[in-house]
C-alpha atoms as a PDB file:
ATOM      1  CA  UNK A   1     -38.418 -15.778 -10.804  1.00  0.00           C
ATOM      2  CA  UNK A   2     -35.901 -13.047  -9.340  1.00  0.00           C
ATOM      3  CA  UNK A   3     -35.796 -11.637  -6.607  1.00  0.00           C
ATOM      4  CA  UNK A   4     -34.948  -7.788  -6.869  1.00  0.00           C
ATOM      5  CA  UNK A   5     -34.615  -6.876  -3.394  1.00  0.00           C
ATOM      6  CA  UNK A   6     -37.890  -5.143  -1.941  1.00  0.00           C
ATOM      7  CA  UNK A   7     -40.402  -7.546  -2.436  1.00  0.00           C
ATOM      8  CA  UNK A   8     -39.977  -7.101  -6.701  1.00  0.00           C
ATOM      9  CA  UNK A   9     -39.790 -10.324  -8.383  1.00  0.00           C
ATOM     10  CA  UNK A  10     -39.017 -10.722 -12.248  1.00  0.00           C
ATOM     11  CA  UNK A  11     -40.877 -13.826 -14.015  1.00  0.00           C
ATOM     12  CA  UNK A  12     -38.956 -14.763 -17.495  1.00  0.00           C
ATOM     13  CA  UNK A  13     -42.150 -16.274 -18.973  1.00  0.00           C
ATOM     14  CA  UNK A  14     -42.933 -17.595 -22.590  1.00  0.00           C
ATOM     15  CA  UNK A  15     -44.982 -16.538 -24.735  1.00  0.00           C
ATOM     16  CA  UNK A  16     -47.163 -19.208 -24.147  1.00  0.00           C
ATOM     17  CA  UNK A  17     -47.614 -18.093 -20.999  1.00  0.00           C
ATOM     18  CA  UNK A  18     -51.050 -16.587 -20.121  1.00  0.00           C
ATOM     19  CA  UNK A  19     -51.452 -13.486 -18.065  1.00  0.00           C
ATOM     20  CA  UNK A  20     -54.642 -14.305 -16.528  1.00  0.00           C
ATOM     21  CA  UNK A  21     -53.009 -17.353 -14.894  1.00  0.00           C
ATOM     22  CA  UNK A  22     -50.132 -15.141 -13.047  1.00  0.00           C
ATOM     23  CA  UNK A  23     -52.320 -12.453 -12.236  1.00  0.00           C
ATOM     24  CA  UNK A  24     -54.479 -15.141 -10.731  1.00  0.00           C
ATOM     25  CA  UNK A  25     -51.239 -16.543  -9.048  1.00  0.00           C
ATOM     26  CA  UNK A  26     -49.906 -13.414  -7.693  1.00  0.00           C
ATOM     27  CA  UNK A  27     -53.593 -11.989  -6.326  1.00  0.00           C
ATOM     28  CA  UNK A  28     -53.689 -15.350  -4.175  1.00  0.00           C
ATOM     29  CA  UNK A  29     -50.239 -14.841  -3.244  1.00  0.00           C
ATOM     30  CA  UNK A  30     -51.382 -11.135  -1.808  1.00  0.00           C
ATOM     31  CA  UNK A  31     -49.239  -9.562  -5.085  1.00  0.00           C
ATOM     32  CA  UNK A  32     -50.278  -8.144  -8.213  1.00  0.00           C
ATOM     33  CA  UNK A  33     -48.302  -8.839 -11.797  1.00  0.00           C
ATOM     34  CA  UNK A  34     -47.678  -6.181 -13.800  1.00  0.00           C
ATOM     35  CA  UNK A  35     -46.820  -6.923 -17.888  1.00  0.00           C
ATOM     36  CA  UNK A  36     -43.371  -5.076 -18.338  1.00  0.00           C
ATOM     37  CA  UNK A  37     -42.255  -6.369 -21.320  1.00  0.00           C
ATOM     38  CA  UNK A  38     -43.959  -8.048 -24.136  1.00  0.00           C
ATOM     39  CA  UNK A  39     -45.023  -7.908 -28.022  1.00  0.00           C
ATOM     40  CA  UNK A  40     -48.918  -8.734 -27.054  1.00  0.00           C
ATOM     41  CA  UNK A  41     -50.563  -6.799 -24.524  1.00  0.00           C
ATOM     42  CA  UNK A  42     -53.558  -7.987 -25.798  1.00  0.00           C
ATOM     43  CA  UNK A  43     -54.160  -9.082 -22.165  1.00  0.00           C
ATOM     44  CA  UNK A  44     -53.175  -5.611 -20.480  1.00  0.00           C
ATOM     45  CA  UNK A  45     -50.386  -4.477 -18.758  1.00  0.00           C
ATOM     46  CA  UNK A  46     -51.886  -3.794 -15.306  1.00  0.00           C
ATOM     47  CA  UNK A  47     -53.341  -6.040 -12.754  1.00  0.00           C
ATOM     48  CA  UNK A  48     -57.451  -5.870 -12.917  1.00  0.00           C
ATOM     49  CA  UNK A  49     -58.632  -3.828  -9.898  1.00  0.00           C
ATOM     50  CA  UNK A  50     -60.601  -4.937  -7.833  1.00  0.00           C
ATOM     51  CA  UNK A  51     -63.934  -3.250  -7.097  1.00  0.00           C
ATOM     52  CA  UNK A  52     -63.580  -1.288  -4.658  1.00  0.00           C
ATOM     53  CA  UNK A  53     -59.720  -0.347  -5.547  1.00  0.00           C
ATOM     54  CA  UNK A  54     -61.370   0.212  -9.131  1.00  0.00           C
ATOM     55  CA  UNK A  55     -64.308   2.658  -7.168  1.00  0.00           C
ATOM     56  CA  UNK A  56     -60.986   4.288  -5.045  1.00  0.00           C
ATOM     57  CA  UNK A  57     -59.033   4.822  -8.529  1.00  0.00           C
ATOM     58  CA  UNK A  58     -62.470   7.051 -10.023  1.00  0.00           C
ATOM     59  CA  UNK A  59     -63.107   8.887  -7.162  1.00  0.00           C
ATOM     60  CA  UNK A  60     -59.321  10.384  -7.044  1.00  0.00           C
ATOM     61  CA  UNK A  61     -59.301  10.633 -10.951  1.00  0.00           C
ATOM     62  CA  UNK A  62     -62.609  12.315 -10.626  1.00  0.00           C
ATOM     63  CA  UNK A  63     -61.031  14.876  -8.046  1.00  0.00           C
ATOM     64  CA  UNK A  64     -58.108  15.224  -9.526  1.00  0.00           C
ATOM     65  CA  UNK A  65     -58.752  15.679 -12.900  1.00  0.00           C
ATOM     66  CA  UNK A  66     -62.502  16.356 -13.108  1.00  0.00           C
ATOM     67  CA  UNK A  67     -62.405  17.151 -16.996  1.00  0.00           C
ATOM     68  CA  UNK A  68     -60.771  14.218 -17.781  1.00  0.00           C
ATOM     69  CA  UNK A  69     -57.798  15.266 -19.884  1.00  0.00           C
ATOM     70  CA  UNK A  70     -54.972  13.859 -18.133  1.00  0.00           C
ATOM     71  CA  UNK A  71     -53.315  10.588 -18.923  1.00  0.00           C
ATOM     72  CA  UNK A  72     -56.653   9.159 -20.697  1.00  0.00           C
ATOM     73  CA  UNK A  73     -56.391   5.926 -20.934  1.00  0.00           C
ATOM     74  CA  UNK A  74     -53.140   5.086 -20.115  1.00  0.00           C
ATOM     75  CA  UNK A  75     -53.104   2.888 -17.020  1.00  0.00           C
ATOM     76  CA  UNK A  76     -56.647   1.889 -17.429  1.00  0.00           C
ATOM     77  CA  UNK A  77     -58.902   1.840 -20.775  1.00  0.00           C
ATOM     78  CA  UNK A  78     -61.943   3.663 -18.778  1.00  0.00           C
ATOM     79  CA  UNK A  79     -59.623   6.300 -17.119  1.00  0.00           C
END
């Protein structure tokens, strides 16, 4: 790991590396990973939320963007 300066760290991992297992890591840790660069983001880019982060995200999406055209999909598959 590398330490950016602000509480960012970098993680050179291998491919064999699995994302669950540093997400899992970094959420006991009081962090979240996030996937920056990688061939296969089969297992997403962005830290799961939690539910009620995941209930926080909808409601502000919702009021926000109430037709849903903005950014579909993009951080999250069901926003």
């Amino acid at each position: 790991m590398i330490e950016w300066g602000g509480a960012l760290r970098w993680l050179a991992a291998s491919a064999a590396t699995e994302p669950q297992r540093v997400r899992e890591w970094s959420a006991a840790n009081g962090g979240h990973a996030t996937l920056f660069h990688a061939t296969d983001k089969s297992g997403g880019v962005f830290q799961p939320l939690t539910t009620t982060t995941h209930a926080l995200h909808a409601r502000l999406k919702s009021a926000f963007d109430p037709h849903g055209v903005l950014n579909r999909g993009r951080l999250y598959p069901e926003f």
